[in-house]
Protein backbone atom coordinates (compact mmCIF):
# COMPACT_ATOMS: atom_id res chain seq x y z
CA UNK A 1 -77.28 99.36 -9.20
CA UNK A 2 -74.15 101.02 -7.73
CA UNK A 3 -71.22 99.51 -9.34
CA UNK A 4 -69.39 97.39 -6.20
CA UNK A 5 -66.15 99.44 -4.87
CA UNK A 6 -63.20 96.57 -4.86
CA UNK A 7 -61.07 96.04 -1.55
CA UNK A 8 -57.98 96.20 -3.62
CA UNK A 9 -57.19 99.63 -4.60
CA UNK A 10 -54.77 101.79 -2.05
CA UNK A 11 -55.57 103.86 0.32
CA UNK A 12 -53.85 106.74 -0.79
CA UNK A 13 -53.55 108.53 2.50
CA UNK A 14 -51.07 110.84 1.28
CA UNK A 15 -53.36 112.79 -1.63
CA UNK A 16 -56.68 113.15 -1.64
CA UNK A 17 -58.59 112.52 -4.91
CA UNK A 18 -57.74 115.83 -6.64
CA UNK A 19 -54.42 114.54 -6.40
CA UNK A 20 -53.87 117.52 -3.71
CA UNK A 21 -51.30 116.21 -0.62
CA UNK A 22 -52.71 116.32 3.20
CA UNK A 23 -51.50 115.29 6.02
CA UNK A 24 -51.26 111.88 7.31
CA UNK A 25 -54.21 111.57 9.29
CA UNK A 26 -56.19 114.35 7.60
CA UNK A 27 -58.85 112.12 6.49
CA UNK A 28 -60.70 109.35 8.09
CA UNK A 29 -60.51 105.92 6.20
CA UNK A 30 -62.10 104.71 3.04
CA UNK A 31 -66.14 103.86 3.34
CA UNK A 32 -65.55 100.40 1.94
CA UNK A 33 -63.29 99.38 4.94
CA UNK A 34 -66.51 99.26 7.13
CA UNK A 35 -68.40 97.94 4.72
CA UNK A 36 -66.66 95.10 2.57
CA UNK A 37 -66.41 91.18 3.89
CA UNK A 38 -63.46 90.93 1.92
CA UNK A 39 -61.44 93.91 3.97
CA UNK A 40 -63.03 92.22 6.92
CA UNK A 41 -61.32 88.74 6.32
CA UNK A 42 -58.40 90.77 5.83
CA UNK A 43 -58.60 92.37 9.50
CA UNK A 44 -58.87 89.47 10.61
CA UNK A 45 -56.07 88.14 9.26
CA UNK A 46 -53.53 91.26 9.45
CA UNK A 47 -54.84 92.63 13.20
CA UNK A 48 -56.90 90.15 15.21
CA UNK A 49 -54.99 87.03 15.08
CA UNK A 50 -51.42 88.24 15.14
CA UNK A 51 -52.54 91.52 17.66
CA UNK A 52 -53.24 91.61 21.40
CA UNK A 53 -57.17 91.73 21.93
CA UNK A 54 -58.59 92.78 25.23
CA UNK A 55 -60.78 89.97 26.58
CA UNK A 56 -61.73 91.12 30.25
CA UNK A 57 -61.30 91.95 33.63
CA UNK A 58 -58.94 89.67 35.61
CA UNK A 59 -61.14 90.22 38.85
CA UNK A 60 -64.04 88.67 36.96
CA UNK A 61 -62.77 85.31 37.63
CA UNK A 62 -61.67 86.18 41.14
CA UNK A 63 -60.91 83.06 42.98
CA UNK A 64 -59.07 79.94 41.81
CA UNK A 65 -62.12 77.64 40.10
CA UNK A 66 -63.91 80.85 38.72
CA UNK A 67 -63.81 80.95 35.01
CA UNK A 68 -65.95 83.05 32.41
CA UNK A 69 -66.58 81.72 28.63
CA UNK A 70 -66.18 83.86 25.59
CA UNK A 71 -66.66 83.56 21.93
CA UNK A 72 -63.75 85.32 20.33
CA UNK A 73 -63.48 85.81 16.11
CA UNK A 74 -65.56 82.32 16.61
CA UNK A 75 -63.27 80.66 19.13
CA UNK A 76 -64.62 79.37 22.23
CA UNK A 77 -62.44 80.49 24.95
CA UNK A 78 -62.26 79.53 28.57
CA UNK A 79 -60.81 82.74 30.96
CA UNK A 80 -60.06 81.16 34.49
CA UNK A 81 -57.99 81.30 37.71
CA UNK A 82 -56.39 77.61 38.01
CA UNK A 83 -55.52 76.56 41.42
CA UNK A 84 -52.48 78.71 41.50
CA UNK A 85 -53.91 81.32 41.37
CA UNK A 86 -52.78 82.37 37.28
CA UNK A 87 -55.10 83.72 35.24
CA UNK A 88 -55.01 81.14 32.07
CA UNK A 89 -57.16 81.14 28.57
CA UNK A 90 -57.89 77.81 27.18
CA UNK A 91 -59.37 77.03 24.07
CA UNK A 92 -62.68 75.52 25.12
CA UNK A 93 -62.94 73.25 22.82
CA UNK A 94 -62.60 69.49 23.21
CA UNK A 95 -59.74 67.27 21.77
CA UNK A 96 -62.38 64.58 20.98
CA UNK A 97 -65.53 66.12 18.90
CA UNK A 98 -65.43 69.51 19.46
CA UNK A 99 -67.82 69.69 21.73
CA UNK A 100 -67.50 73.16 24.02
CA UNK A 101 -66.54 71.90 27.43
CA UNK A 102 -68.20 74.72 29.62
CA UNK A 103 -70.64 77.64 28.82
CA UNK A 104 -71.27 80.82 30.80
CA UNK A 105 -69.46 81.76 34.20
CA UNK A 106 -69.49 80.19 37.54
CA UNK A 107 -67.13 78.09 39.68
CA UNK A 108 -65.70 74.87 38.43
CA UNK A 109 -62.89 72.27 39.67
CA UNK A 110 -62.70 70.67 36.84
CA UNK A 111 -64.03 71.07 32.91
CA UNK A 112 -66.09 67.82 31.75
CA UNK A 113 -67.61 67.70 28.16
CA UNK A 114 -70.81 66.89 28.29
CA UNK A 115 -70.90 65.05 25.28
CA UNK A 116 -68.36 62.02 26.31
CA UNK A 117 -67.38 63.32 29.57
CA UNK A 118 -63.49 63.92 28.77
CA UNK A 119 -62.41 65.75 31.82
CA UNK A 120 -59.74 68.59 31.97
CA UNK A 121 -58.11 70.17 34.71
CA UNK A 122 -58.33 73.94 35.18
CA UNK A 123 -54.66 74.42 33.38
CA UNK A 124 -56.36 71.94 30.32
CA UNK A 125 -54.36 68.73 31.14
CA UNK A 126 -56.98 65.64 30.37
CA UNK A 127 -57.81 63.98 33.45
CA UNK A 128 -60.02 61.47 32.15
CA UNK A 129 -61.27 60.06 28.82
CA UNK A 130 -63.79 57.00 29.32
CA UNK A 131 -62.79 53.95 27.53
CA UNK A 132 -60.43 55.03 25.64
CA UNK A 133 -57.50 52.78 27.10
CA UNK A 134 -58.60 50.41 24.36
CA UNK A 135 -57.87 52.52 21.73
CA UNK A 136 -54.48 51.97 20.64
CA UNK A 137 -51.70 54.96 20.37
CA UNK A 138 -53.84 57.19 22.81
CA UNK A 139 -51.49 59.38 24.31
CA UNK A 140 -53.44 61.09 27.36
CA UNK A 141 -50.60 62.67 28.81
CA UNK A 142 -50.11 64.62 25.20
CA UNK A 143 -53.83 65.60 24.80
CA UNK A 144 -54.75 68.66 26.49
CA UNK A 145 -56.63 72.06 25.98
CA UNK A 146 -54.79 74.35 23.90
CA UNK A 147 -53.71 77.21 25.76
CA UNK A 148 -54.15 80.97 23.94
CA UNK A 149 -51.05 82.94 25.09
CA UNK A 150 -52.35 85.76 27.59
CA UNK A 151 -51.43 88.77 29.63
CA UNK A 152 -52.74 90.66 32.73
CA UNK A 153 -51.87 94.51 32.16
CA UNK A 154 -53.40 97.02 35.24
CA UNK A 155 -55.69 93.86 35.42
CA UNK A 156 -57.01 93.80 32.14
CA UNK A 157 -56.78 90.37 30.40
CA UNK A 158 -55.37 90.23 26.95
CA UNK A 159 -54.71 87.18 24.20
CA UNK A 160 -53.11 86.81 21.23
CA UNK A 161 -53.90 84.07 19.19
CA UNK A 162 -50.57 84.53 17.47
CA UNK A 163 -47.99 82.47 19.97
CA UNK A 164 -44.96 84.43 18.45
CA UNK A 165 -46.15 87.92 19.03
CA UNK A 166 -44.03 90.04 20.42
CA UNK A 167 -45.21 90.96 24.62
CA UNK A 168 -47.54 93.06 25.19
CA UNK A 169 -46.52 95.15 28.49
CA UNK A 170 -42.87 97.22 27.26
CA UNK A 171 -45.74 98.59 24.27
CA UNK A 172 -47.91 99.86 26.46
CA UNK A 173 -45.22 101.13 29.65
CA UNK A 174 -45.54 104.77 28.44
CA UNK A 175 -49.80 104.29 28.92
CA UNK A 176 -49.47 102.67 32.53
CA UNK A 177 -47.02 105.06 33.57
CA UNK A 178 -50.33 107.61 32.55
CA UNK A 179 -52.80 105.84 34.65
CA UNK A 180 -50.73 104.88 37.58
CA UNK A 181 -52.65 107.38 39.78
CA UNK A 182 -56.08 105.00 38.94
CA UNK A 183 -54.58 101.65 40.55
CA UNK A 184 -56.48 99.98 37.66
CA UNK A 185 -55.17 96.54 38.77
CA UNK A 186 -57.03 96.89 42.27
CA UNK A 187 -60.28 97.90 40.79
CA UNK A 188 -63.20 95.24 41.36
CA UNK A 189 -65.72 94.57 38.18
CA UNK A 190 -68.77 95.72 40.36
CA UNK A 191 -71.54 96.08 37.58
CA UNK A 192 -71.99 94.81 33.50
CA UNK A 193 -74.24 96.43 31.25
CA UNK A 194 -75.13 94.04 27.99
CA UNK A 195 -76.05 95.64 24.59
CA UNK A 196 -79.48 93.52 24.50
CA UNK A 197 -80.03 95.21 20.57
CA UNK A 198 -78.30 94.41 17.36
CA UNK A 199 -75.43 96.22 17.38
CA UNK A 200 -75.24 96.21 13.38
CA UNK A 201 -72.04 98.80 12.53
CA UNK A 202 -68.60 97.96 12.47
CA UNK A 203 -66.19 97.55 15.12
CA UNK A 204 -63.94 100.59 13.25
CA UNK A 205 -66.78 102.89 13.81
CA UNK A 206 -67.29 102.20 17.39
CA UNK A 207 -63.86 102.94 18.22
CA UNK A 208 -64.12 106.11 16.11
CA UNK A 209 -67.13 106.95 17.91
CA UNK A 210 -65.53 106.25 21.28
CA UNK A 211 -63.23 108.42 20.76
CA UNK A 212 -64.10 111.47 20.00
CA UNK A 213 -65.43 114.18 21.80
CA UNK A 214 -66.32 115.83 18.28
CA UNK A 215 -69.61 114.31 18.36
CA UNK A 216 -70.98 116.11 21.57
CA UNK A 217 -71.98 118.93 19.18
CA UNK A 218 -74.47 116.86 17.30
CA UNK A 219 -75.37 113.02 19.13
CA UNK A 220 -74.95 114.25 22.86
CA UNK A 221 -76.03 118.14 22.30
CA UNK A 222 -77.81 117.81 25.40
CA UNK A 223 -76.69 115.12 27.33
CA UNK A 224 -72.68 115.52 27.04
CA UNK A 225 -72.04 118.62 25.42
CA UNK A 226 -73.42 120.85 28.65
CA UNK A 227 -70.71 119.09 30.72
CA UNK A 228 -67.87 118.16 28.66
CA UNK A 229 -68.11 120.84 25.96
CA UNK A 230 -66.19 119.39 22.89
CA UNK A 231 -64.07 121.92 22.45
CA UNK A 232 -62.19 121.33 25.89
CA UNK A 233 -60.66 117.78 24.85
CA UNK A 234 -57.25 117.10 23.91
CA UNK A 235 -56.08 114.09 22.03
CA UNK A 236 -52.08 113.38 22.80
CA UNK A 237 -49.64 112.36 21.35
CA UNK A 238 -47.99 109.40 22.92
CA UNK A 239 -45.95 106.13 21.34
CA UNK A 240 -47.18 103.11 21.65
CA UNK A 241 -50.03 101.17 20.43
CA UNK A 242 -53.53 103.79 21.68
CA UNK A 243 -54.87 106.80 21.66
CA UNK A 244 -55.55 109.04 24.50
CA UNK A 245 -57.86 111.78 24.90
CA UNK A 246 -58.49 113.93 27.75
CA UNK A 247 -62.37 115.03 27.70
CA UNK A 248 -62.58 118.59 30.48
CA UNK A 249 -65.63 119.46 32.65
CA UNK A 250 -67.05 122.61 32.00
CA UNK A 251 -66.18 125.24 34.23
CA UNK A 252 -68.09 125.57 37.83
CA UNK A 253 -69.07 128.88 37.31
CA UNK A 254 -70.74 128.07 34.15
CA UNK A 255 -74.37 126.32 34.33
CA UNK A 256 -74.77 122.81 33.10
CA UNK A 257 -76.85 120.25 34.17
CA UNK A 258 -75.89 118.35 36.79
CA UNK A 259 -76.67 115.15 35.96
CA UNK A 260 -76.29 112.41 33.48
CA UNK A 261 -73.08 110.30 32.83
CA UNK A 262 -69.81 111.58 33.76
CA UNK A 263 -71.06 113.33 36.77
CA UNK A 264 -69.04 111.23 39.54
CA UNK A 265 -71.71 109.93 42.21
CA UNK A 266 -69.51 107.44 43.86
CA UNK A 267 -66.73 108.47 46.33
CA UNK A 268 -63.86 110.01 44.26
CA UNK A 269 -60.44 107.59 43.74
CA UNK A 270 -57.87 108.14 46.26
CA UNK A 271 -54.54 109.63 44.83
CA UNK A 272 -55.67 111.16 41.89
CA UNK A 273 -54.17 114.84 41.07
CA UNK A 274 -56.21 117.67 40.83
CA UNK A 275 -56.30 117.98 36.68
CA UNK A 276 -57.51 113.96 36.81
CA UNK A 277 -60.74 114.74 39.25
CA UNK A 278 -61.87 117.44 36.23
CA UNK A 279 -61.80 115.53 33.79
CA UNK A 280 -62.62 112.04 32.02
CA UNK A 281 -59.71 109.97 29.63
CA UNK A 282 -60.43 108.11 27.05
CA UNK A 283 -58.24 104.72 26.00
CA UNK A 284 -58.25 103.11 22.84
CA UNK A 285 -55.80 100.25 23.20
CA UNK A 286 -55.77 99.51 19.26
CA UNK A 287 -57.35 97.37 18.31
CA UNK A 288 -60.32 97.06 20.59
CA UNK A 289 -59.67 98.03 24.22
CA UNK A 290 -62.22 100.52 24.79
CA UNK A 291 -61.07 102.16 28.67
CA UNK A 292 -62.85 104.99 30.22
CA UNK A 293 -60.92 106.62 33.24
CA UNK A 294 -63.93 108.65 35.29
CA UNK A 295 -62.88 110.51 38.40
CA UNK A 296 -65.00 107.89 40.64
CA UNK A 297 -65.11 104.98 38.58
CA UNK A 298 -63.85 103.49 35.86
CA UNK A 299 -65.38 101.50 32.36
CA UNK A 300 -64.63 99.37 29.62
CA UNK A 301 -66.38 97.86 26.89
CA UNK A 302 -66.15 94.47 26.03
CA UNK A 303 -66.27 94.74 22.02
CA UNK A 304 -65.73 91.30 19.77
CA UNK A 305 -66.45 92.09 16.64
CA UNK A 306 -68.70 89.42 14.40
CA UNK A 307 -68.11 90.60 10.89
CA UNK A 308 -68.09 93.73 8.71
CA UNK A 309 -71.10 95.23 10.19
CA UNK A 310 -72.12 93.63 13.48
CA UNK A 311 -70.05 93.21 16.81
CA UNK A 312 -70.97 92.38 20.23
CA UNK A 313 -70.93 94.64 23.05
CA UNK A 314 -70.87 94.64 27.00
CA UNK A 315 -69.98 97.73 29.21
CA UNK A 316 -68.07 97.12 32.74
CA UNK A 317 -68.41 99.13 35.44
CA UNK A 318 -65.29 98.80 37.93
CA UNK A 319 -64.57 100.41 40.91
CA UNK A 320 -62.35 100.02 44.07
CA UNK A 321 -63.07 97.13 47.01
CA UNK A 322 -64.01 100.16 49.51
CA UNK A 323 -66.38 101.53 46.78
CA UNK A 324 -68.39 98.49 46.01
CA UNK A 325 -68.82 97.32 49.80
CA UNK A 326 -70.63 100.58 50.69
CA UNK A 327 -73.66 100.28 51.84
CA UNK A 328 -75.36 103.05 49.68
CA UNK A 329 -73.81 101.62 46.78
CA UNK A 330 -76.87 100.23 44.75
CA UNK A 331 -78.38 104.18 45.26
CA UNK A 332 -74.84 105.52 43.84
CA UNK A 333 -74.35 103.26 41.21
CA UNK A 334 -78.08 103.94 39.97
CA UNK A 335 -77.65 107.59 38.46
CA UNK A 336 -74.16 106.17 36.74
CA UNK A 337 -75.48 103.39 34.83
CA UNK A 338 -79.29 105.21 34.18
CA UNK A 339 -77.04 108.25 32.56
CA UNK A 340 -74.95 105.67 30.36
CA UNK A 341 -78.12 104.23 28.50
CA UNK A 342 -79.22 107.76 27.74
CA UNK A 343 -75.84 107.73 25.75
CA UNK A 344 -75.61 104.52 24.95
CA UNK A 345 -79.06 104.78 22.85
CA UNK A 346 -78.35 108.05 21.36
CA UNK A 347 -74.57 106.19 20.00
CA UNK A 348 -76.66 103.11 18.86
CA UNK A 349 -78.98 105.36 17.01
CA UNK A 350 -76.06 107.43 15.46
CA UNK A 351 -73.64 104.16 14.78
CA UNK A 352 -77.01 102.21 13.37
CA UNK A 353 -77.22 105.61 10.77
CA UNK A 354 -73.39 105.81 9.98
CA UNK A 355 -72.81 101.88 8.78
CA UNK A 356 -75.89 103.00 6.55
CA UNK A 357 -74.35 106.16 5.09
CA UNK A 358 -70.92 104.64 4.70
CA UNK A 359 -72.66 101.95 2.01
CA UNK A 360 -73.40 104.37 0.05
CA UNK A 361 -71.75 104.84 -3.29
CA UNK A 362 -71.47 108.99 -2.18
CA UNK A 363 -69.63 108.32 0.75
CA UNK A 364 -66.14 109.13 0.74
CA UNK A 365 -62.99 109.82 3.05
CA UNK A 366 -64.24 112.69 5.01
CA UNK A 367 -61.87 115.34 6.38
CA UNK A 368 -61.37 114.93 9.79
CA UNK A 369 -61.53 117.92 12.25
CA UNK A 370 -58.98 118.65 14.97
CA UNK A 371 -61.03 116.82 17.63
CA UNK A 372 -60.78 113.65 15.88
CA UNK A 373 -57.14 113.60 16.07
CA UNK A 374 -57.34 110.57 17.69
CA UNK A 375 -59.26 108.99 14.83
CA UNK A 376 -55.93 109.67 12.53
CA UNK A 377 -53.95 107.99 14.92
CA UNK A 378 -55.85 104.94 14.68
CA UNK A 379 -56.33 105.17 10.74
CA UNK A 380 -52.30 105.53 10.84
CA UNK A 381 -52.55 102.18 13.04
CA UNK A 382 -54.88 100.26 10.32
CA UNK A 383 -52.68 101.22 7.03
CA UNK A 384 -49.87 99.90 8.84
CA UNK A 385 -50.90 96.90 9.68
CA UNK A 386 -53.41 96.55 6.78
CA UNK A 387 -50.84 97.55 3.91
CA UNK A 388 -51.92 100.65 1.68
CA UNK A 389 -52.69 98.24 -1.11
CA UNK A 390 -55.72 96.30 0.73
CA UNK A 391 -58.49 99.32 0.97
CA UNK A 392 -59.64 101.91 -1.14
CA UNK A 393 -60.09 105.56 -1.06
């Protein structure tokens, strides 16, 4: 058998294993950091607890009472809008037993376990706790959901599970001064798109993946690559926590097929400049707020990963009020999501083939090309956060 690469040694990042220098960035990260549990529990103790995570869409619990469930890094959470109308994220897990005090989405005014019926308010006070005014040194006032520190940026909801961390808007001010034209806040969740098939790589690759448009030339030769040629994209460079990468549309006086995803077939946003209705841009809020700004529309994938080679994944379709209340919406909408699962499929097959190749013990740290500038960015990211000394070359 293959002798079993450690987690330990350094990533080098600064020579490559002649001993030769490159640039930072020049090549992508070590296999084993996709592969190994051990860099895994490290990830998740370096960037998802003490990092902002994306968690939603604010509209998707719309009115006060609304509230959506989520399973985060294996804690139930509770996103709702209390009676105030603030978005909140409780844990949802009950100060008695454990027991999960709601499941799913829907409308609620209260939370009630259904194992002893403890009931909590929508901000996670406990209203009620049968019997247990015989059991001395309760204090019900003290008892309460735990609240996971949250913010709303252009709508999207973010947590940290970390309640020291440092906030999360002045880090991302030079990216919403970028997508002001989009009014991202005022854009309506109109459509989700679940990932009903394993989804066995790891959640480093699917960023990767995401973003960049290197891969038209090979996954999306016919699907992507006749209208946003790969060689048109631009990766930027920006400072802050994300990436950004401007995909073009091929010329009009060139032929390409006309349909397929990307190919706007809902009424085009209002206010956006002439270079932003040719082209598509591509967010990676590090570490897993996957945004794609369309001229007509815009997405997001829900990604929580599960481990070092599985992750869960749900695609959301948003658009403004005026769009969704159309009435030829349902025909519009069609084409969109019907050209996404032609390239959602050919990613899953690609991904699926990757996490293989990357256990191999003749993988290495390939040499990235200059459309996957944007994966050096985030590989800069990860060593920071990860320290040099936790991967491997």
């Amino acid at each position: 058998m293959p002798p079993r690469r450690s987690a330990r040694r350094p990533t080098g990042g600064r020579k490559d294993e002649a001993g030769t220098s490159e640039p930072a960035g020049g090549r992508g990260l070590a296999p084993v950091c996709y592969t190994s549990p051990e860099f895994y529990a490290l990830e998740v103790e370096r960037i998802f607890r003490p990092e902002w995570l994306c968690l939603g869409r604010a509209d998707e619990v719309a009115a006060p009472g609304d509230y959506l469930t989520l399973d985060l890094l294996g804690e139930p959470l509770i996103m709702v809008r209390d009676p105030t109308g603030v978005v909140r994220v409780l844990s949802a897990v009950c100060r008695h037993r454990g027991m999960p005090v709601a499941s799913g989405a829907g409308h609620a005014r209260t939370f009630v376990c259904p194992y002893h019926s403890w009931t909590y308010a929508l901000d996670g006070r406990l209203l009620g706790a049968p019997e247990m005014s015989q059991t001395p040194r309760f204090d019900a006032a003290g008892c309460r959901l735990p609240t996971v520190r949250s913010e709303v940026w252009e709508g999207f909801v973010f947590v940290n599970l970390d309640s020291a961390a440092r906030p999360l808007g002045p880090a991302l001010a030079p990216l919403a001064a970028l997508v002001r034209n989009y009014d991202l806040a005022a854009m309506q969740t109109a459509r989700s798109v679940p990932f009903e098939m394993a989804c066995d790589w790891n959640w480093k690759l699917m960023c990767e993946n995401f973003m960049e448009p290197y891969h038209h030339l090979g996954t999306h030769r016919k699907s992507l690559e006749p209208l946003m040629p790969a060689r048109l994209s631009a990766t930027l460079e920006l400072d802050g926590p994300f990436s950004v990468v401007h995909m073009r549309y091929r010329a009009r006086d060139e032929a390409a097929d006309p349909e397929g995803w990307g190919v706007p077939s809902l009424p085009l946003l209002q206010g956006l400049a002439p270079e932003e209705q040719r082209r598509v841009t591509l967010l990676h809020v590090y570490p897993i707020g996957l945004i794609t700004l369309l001229p007509d529309h815009v997405e997001f994938y829900r990604v929580f990963p599960e481990g070092p080679a599985r992750i869960r994944l749900e695609k959301l379709i948003c658009v403004p009020p005026e769009t969704s209340t159309r009435a030829t919406f349902d025909g519009e909408v069609r084409p969109l999501i019907e050209g996404f699962l032609t390239i959602r499929d050919e990613d899953v097959a690609i991904c699926r083939a990757v996490q293989r190749g990357l256990a191999s013990r003749f993988a290495e740290r390939g040499q990235l090309s200059h459309l996957e500038k944007a994966i050096g960015q985030f590989a800069r990211y990860l060593e920071a956060r990860m320290g040099t000394e936790k991967a491997t070359r």
